[in-house]
Protein backbone atom coordinates (compact mmCIF):
# COMPACT_ATOMS: atom_id res chain seq x y z
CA UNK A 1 5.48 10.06 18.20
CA UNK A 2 2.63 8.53 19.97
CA UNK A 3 0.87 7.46 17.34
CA UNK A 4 3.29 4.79 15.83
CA UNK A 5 3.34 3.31 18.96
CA UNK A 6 -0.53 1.91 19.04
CA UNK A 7 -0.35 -1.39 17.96
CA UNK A 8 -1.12 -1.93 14.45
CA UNK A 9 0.27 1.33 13.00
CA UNK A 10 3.11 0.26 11.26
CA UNK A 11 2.24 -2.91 10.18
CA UNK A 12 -0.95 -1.81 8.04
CA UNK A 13 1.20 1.46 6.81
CA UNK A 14 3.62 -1.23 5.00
CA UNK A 15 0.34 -3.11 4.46
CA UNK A 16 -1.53 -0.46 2.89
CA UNK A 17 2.13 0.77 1.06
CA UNK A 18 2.28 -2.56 -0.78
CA UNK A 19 -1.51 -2.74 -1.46
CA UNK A 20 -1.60 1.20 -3.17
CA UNK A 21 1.34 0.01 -5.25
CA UNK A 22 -0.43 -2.55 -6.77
CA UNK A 23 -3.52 -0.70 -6.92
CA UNK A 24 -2.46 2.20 -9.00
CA UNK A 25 -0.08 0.31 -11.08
CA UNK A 26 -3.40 -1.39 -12.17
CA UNK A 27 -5.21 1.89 -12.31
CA UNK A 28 -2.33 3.75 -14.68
CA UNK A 29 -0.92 0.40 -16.76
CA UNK A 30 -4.10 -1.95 -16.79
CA UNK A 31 -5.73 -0.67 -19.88
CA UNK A 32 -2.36 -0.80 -21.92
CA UNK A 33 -1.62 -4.32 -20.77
CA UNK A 34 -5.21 -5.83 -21.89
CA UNK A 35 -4.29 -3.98 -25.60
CA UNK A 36 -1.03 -5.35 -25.56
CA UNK A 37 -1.02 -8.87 -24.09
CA UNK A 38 -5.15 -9.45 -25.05
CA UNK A 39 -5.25 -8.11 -28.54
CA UNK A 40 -8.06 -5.42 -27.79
CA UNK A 41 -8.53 -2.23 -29.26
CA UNK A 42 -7.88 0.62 -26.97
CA UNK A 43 -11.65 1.42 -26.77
CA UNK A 44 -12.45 -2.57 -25.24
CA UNK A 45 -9.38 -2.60 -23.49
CA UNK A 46 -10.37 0.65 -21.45
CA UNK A 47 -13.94 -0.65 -21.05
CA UNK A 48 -12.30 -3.68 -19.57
CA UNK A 49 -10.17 -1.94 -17.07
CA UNK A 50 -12.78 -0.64 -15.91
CA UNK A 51 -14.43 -4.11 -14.83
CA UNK A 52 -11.63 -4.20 -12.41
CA UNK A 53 -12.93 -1.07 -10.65
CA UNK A 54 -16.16 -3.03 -10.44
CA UNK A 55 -14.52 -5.41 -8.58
CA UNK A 56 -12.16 -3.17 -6.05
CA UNK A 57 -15.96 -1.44 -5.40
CA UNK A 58 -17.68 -4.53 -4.33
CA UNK A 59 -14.13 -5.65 -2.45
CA UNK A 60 -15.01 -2.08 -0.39
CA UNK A 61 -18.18 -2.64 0.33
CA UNK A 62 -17.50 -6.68 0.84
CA UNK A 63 -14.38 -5.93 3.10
CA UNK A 64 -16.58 -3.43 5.46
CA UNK A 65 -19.13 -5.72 5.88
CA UNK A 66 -17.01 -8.44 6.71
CA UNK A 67 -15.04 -6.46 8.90
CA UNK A 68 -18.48 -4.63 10.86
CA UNK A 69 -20.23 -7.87 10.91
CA UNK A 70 -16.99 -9.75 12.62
CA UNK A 71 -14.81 -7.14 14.10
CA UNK A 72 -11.43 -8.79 12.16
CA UNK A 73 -10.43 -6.09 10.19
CA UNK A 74 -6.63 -8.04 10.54
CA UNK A 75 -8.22 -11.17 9.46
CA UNK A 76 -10.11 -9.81 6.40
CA UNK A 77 -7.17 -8.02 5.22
CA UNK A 78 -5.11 -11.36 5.73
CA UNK A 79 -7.57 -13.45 3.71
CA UNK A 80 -7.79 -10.62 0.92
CA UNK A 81 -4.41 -10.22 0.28
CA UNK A 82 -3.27 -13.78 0.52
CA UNK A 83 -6.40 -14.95 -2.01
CA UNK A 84 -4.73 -11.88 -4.62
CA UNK A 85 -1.76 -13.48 -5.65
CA UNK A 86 -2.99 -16.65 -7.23
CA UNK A 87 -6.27 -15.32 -8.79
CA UNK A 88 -3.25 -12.18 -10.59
CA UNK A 89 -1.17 -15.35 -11.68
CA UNK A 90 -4.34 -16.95 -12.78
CA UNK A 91 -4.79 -14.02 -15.16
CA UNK A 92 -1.92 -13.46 -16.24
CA UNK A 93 -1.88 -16.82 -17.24
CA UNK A 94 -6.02 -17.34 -18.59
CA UNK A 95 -6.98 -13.98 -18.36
CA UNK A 96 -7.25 -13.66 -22.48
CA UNK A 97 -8.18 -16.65 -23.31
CA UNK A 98 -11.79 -15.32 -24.29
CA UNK A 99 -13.57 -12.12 -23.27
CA UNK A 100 -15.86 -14.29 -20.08
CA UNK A 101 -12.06 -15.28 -19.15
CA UNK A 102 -10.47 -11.67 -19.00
CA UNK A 103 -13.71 -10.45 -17.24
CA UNK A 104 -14.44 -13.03 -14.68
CA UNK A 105 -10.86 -12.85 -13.19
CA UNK A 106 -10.75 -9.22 -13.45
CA UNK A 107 -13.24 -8.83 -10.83
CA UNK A 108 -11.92 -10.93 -8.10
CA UNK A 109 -8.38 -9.36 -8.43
CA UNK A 110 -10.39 -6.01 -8.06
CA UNK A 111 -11.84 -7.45 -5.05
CA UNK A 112 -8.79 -9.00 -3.43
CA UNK A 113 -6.46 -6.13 -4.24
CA UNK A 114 -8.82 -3.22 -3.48
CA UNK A 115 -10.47 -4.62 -0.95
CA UNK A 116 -8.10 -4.37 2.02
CA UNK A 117 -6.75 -0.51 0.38
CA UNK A 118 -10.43 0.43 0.51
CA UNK A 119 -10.40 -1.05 4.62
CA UNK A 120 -7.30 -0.08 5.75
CA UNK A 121 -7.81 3.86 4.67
CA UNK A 122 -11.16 3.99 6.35
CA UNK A 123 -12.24 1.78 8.90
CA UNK A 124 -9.03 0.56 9.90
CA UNK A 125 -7.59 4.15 10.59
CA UNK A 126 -10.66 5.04 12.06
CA UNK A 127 -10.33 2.22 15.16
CA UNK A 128 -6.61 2.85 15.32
CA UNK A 129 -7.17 6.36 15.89
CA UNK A 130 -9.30 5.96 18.82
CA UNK A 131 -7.21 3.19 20.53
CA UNK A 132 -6.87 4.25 24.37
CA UNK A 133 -3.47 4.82 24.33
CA UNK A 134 -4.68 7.81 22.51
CA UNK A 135 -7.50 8.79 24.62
CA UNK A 136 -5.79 12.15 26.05
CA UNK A 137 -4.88 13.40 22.24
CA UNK A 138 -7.79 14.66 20.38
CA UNK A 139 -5.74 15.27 16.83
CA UNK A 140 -4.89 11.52 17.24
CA UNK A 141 -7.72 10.37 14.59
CA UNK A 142 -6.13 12.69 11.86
CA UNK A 143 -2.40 11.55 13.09
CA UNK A 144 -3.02 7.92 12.70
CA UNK A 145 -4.81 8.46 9.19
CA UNK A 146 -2.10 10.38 8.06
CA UNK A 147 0.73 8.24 8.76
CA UNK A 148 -1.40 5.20 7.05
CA UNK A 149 -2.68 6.86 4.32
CA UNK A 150 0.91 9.05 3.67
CA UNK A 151 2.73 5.97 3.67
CA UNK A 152 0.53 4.08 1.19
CA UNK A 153 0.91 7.17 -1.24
CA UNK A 154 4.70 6.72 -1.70
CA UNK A 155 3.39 3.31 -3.00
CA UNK A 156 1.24 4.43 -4.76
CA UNK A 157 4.05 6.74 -6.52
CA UNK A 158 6.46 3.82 -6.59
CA UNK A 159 4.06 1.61 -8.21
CA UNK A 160 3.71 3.05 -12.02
CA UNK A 161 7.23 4.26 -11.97
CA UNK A 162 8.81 0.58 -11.22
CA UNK A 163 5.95 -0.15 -13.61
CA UNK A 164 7.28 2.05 -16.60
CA UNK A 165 10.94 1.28 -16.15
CA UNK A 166 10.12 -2.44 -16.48
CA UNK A 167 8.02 -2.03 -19.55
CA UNK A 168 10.87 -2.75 -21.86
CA UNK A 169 11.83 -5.92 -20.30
CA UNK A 170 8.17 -7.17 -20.89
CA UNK A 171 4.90 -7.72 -18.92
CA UNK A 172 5.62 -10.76 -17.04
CA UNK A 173 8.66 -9.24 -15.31
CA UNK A 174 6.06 -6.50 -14.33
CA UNK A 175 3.45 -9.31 -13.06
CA UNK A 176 6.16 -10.80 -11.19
CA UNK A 177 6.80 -7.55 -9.19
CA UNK A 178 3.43 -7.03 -8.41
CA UNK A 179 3.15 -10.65 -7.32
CA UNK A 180 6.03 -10.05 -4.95
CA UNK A 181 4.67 -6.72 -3.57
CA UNK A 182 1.09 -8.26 -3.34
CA UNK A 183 3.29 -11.45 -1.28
CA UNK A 184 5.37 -8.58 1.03
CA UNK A 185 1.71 -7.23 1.60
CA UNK A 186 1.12 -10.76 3.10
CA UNK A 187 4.53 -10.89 4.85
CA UNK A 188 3.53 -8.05 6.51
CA UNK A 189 -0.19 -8.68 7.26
CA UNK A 190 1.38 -11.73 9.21
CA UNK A 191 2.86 -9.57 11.56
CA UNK A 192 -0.36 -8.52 12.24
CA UNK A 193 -0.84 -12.25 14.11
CA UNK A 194 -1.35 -11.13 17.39
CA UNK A 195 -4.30 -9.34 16.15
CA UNK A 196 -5.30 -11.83 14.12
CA UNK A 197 -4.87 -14.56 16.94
CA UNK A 198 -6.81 -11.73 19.11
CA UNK A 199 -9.83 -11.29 16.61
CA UNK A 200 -9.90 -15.06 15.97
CA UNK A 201 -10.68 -15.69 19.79
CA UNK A 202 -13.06 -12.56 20.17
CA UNK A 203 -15.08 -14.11 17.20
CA UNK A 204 -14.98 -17.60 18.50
CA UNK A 205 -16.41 -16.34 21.70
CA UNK A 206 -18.94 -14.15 20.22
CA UNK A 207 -19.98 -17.56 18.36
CA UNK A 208 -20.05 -19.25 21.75
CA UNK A 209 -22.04 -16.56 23.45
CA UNK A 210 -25.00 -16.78 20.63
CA UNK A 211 -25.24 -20.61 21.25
CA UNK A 212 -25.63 -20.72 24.71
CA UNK A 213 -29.32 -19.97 25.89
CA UNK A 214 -30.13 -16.41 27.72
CA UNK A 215 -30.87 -16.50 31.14
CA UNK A 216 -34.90 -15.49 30.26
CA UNK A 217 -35.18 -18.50 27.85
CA UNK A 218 -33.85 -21.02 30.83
CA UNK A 219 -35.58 -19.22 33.59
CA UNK A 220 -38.79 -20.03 31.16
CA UNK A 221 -37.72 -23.34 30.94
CA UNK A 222 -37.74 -24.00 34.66
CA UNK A 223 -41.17 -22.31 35.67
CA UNK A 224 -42.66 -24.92 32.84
């Protein structure tokens, strides 16, 4: 299949596969882990899973803009992913040590770990399905999207079900797993370097560019 052969397929599939299995893991077990491990009532506790959707909106919108405004959709997701692993330990760790604690850490996880799901499903597939190795296949767009998006949904399956046959041994051993998954999601992101290394240099040149003066500014400068 053409498709898995544009550069970049694969590696944000297993991206996106590790990022949805986190994701809805949160979205299904969140609310019973702030009852159980905070000491809320289910009423707070659901209010307060919902502060992490707060934070995987603004991740959206954040990672988009980033990504528009600098053309490194490889380097966003990078940065997102690798910044989601300490700020989960942090609350796993601090999280319930007052209700300011459990709130101000929930956001930034629902930035860090939504953020590049939210990316990779939209913008991401998007470029990838117009890359001109695909120029002469029209159905390429919904090809590419579906092999991303398809391949994030078994991880978003896997997620709650590793997540529920876990519960018994406690929630730490299910923090741990998503820690790992979130790190794989790195692992894999970092095959992405090429990209990365090819963004970096488009973006440092794009920076050069705007500092040097336009050719009407110096031909100004020498009729004065």
């Amino acid at each position: 299949m053409s498709a898995l052969k544009v550069p970049g397929v694969i590696e944000y599939s297993l991206t996106l596969f590790f990022s949805k299995l986190v994701s809805y893991t949160f979205l299904f077990w969140l609310p019973m882990y702030i009852r159980e491990a905070g000491g809320f009532d289910p009423s707070s506790s659901a209010d307060l899973s919902a502060v992490f959707d707060l934070g995987g909106i603004l991740g959206g919108i954040i990672a988009g803009y980033v990504s528009d405004s600098t053309g490194s959709s490889a380097i966003t997701c990078v940065v997102m992913i690798a910044f989601s692993i300490p700020t989960l330990y942090l609350y796993s760790v601090v999280g319930f040590r007052s209700l300011a604690h459990c709130i101000g850490l929930l956001i930034p996880l629902g930035l860090f770990v939504n953020g590049p799901y939210a990316l990779i499903t939209t913008a991401v597939s998007a470029d990838l399905g117009t890359h001109p190795s695909l120029s002469k296949n029209s159905r390429a767009l919904a090809t590419v999207t579906g092999i991303i998006d398809g391949t994030g949904s078994v991880g978003a399956a896997l997620g709650p079900l590793l997540c529920g046959l876990m519960k018994p041994y406690g929630w730490s051993v299910i923090i741990i797993m998503l820690m790992v998954a979130l790190a794989l999601a790195a692992i894999v992101s970092c095959l992405l370097f090429r990209m990365v290394a090819n963004e970096s240099r488009r973006c440092c040149f794009s920076v050069e560019q705007s500092s040097l003066p336009s050719s009407s500014s110096l031909s100004n400068a020498a009729d004065v």
